[in-house]
C-alpha atoms as a PDB file:
ATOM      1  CA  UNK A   1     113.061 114.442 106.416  1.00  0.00           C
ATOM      2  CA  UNK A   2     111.221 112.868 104.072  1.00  0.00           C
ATOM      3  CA  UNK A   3     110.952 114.417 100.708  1.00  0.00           C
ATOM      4  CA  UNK A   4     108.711 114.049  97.619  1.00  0.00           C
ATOM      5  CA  UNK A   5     110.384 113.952  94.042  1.00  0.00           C
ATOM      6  CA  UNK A   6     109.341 112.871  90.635  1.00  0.00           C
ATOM      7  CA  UNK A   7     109.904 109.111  89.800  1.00  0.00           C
ATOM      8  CA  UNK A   8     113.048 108.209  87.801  1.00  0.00           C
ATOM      9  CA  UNK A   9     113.677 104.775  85.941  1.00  0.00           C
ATOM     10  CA  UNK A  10     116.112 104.823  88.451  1.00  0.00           C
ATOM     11  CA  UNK A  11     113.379 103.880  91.494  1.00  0.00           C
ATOM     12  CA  UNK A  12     112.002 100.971  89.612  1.00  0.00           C
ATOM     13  CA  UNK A  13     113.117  98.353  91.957  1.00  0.00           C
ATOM     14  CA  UNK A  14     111.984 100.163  95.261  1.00  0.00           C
ATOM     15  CA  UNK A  15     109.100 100.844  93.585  1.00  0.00           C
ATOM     16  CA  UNK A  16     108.070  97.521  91.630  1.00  0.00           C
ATOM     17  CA  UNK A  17     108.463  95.876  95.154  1.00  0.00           C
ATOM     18  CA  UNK A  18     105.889  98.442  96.678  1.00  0.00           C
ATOM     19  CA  UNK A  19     103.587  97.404  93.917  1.00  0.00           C
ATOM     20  CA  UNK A  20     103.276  94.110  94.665  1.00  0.00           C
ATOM     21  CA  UNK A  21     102.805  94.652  98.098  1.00  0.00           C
ATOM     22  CA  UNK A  22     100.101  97.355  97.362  1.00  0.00           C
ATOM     23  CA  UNK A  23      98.254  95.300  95.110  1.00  0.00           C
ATOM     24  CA  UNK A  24      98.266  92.185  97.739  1.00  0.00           C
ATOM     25  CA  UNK A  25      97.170  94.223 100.416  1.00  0.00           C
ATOM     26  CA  UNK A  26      93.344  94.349 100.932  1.00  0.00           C
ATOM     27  CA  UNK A  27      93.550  98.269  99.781  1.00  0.00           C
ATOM     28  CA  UNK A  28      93.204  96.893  96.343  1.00  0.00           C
ATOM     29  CA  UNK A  29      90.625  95.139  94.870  1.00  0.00           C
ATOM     30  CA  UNK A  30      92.696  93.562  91.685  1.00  0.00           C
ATOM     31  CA  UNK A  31      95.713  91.813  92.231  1.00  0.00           C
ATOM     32  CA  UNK A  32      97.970  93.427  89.498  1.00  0.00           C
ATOM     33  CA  UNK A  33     100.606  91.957  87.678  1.00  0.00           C
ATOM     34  CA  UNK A  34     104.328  91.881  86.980  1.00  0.00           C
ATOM     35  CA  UNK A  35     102.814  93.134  83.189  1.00  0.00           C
ATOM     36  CA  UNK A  36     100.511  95.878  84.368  1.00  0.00           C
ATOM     37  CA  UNK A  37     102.931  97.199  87.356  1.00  0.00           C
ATOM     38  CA  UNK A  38     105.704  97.505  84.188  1.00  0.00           C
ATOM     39  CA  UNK A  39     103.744  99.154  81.646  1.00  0.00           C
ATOM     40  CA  UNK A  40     102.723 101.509  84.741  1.00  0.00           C
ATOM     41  CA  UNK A  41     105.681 101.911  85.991  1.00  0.00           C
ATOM     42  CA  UNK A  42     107.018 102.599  82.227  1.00  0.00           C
ATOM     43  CA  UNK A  43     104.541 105.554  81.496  1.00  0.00           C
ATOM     44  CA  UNK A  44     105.489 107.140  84.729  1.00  0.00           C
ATOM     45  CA  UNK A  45     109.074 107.566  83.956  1.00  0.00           C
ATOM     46  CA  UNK A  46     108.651 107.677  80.225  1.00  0.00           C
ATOM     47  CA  UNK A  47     106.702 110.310  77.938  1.00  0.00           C
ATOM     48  CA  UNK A  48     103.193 109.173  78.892  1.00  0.00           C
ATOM     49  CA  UNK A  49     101.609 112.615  78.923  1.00  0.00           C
ATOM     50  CA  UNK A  50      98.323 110.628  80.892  1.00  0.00           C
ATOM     51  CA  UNK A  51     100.846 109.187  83.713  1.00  0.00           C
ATOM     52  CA  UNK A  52     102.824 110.109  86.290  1.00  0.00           C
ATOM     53  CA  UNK A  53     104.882 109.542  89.671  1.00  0.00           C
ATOM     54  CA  UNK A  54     106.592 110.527  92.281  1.00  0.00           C
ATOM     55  CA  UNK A  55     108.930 108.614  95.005  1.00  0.00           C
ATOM     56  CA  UNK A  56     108.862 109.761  98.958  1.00  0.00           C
ATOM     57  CA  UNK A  57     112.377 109.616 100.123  1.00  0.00           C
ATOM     58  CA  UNK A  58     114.382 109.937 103.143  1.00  0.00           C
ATOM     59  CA  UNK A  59     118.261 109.974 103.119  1.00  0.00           C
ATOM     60  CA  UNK A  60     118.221 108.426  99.467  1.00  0.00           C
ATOM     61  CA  UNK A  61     115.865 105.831  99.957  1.00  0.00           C
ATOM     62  CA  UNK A  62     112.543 105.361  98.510  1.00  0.00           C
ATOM     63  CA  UNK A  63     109.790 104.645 101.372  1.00  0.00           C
ATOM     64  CA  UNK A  64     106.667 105.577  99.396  1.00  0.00           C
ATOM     65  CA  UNK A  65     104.775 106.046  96.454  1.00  0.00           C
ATOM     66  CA  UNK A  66     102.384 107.504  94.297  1.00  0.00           C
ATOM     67  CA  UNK A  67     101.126 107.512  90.294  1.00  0.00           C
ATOM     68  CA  UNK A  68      98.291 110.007  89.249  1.00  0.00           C
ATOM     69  CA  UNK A  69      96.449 109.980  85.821  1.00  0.00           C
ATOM     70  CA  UNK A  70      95.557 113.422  83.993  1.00  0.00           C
ATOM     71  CA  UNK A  71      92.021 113.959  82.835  1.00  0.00           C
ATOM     72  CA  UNK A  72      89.028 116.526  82.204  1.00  0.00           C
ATOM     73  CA  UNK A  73      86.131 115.966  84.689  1.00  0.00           C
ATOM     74  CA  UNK A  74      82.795 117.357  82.501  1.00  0.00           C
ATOM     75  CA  UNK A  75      80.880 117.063  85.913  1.00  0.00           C
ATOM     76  CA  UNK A  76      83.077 119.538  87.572  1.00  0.00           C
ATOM     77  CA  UNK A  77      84.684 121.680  84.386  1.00  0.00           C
ATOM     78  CA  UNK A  78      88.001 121.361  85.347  1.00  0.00           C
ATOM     79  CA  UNK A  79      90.815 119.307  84.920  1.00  0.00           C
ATOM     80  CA  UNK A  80      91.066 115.913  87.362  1.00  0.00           C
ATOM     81  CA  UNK A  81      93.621 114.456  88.555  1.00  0.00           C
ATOM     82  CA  UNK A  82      93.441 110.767  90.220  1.00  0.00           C
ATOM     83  CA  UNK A  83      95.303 109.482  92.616  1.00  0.00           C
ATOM     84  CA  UNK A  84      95.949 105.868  91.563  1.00  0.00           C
ATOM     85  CA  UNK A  85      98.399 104.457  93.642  1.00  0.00           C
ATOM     86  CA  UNK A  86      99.419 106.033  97.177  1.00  0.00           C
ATOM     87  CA  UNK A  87     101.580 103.505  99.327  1.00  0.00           C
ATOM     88  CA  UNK A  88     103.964 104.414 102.249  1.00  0.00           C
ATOM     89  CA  UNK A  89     106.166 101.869 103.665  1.00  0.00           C
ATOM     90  CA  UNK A  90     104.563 100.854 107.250  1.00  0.00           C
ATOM     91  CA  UNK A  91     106.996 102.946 109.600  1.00  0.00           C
ATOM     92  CA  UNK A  92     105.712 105.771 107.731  1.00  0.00           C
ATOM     93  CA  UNK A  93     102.514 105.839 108.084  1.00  0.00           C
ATOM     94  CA  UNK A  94     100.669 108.162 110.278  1.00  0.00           C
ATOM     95  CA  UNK A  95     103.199 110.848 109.951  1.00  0.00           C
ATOM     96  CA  UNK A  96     101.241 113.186 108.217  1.00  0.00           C
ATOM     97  CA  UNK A  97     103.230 112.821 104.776  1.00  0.00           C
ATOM     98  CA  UNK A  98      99.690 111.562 102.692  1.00  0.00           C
ATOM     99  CA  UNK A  99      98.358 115.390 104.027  1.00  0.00           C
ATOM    100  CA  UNK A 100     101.921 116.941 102.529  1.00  0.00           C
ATOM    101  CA  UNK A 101     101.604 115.218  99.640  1.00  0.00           C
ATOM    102  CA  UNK A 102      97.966 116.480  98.808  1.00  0.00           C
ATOM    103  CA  UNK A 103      99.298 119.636  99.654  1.00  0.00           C
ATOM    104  CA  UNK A 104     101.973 119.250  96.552  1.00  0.00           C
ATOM    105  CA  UNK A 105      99.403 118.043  94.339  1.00  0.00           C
ATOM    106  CA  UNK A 106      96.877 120.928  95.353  1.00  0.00           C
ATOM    107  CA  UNK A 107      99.863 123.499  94.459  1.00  0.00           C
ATOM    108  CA  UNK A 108     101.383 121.521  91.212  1.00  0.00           C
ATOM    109  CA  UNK A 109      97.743 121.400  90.032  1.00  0.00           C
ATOM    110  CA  UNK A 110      96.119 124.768  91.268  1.00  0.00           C
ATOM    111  CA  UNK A 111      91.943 124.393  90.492  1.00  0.00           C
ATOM    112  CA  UNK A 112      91.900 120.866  89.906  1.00  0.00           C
ATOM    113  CA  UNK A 113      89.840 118.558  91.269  1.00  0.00           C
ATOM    114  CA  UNK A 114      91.698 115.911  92.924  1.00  0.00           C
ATOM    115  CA  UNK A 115      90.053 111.984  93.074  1.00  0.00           C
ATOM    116  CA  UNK A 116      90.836 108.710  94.735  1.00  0.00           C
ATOM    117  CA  UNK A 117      89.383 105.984  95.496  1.00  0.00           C
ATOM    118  CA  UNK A 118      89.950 103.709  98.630  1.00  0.00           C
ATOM    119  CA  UNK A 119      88.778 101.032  99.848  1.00  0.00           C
ATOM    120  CA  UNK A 120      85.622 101.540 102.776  1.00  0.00           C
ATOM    121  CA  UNK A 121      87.548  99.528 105.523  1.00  0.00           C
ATOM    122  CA  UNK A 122      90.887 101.020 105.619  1.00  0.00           C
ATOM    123  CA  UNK A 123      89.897 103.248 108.239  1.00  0.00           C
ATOM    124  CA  UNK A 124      93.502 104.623 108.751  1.00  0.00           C
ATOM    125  CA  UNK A 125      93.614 105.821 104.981  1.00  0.00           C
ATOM    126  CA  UNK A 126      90.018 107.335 105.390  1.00  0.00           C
ATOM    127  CA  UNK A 127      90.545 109.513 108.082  1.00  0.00           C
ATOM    128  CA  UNK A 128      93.815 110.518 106.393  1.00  0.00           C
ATOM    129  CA  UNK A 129      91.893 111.779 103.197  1.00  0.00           C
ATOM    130  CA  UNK A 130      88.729 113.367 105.291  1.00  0.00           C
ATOM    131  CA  UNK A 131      91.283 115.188 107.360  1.00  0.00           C
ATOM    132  CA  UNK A 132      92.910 116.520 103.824  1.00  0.00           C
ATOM    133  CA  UNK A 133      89.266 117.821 102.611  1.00  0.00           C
ATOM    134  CA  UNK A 134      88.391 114.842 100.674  1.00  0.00           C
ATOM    135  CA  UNK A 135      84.641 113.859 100.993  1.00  0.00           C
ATOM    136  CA  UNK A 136      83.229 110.170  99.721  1.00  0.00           C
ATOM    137  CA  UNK A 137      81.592 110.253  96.692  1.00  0.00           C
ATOM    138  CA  UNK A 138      78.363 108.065  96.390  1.00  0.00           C
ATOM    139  CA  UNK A 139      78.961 107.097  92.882  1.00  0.00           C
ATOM    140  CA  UNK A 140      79.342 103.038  92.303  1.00  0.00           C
ATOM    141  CA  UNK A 141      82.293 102.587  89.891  1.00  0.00           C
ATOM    142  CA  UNK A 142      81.852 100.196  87.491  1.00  0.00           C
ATOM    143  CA  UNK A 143      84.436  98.913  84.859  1.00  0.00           C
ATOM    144  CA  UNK A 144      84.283  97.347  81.514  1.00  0.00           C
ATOM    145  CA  UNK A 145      87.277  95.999  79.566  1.00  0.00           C
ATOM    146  CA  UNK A 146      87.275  95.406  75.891  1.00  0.00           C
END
């Protein structure tokens, strides 16, 4: 059974690796890097009060993922919280576990409004949010560093 469980500095390996292949994969649009994937990983399990994560496991090992930021949406007047990262390990997919875990968040965060974004061909991922109650958005995002 696989179980969902706040992230520890004691995942960091299991998880690091997941990173990378996340951010390889054409789910992501950025390629990451060791630097980003360790300051993320670091507010996660530290005091970040913006950050944080949680590790699916079964029997002890970590076959998933997930970090979500904290914010205030003014468009909806409620608190949002993003899904940022969501990655199961292949053999894991299609078991139902991204629905459970959108279940945790709704009941961890009761009145929220939950966001993600994902990329418009991963048609597995897709039908997995639609058939949680997410609906696409027709906003463009657009990003500015400084």
């Amino acid at each position: 059974m696989v179980k969902i469980e706040p992230m520890t500095a004691s995942h960091a390996g299991a998880v690091l690796h997941m990173m990378r292949t996340f951010y390889a994969s054409a789910a992501v649009h950025t390629d990451g890097s060791e630097e980003v994937f360790r300051a993320d990983l670091g507010a996660c399990v530290g005091e970040c009060p913006y950050l944080e994560g949680f590790v699916f496991t079964e029997d002890g090992a970590v076959v998933g993922y997930s970090m979500e930021a904290r914010s205030f949406s003014t468009e909806y007047g409620r608190p949002c919280v993003w899904v940022e990262d969501l990655y199961l390990e292949p053999a894991y997919r299609g078991r139902g576990l991204a629905g459970e875990f959108f279940k945790f968040l709704e009941d961890k965060y009761p009145g929220c409004a939950l966001r993600l974004e994902a990329d418009p061909e991963n048609a597995p991922a897709l039908r997995a949010y639609r058939k949680s109650g997410f609906r696409e958005m027709s906003y463009a995002e657009l990003i500015k560093f400084t």
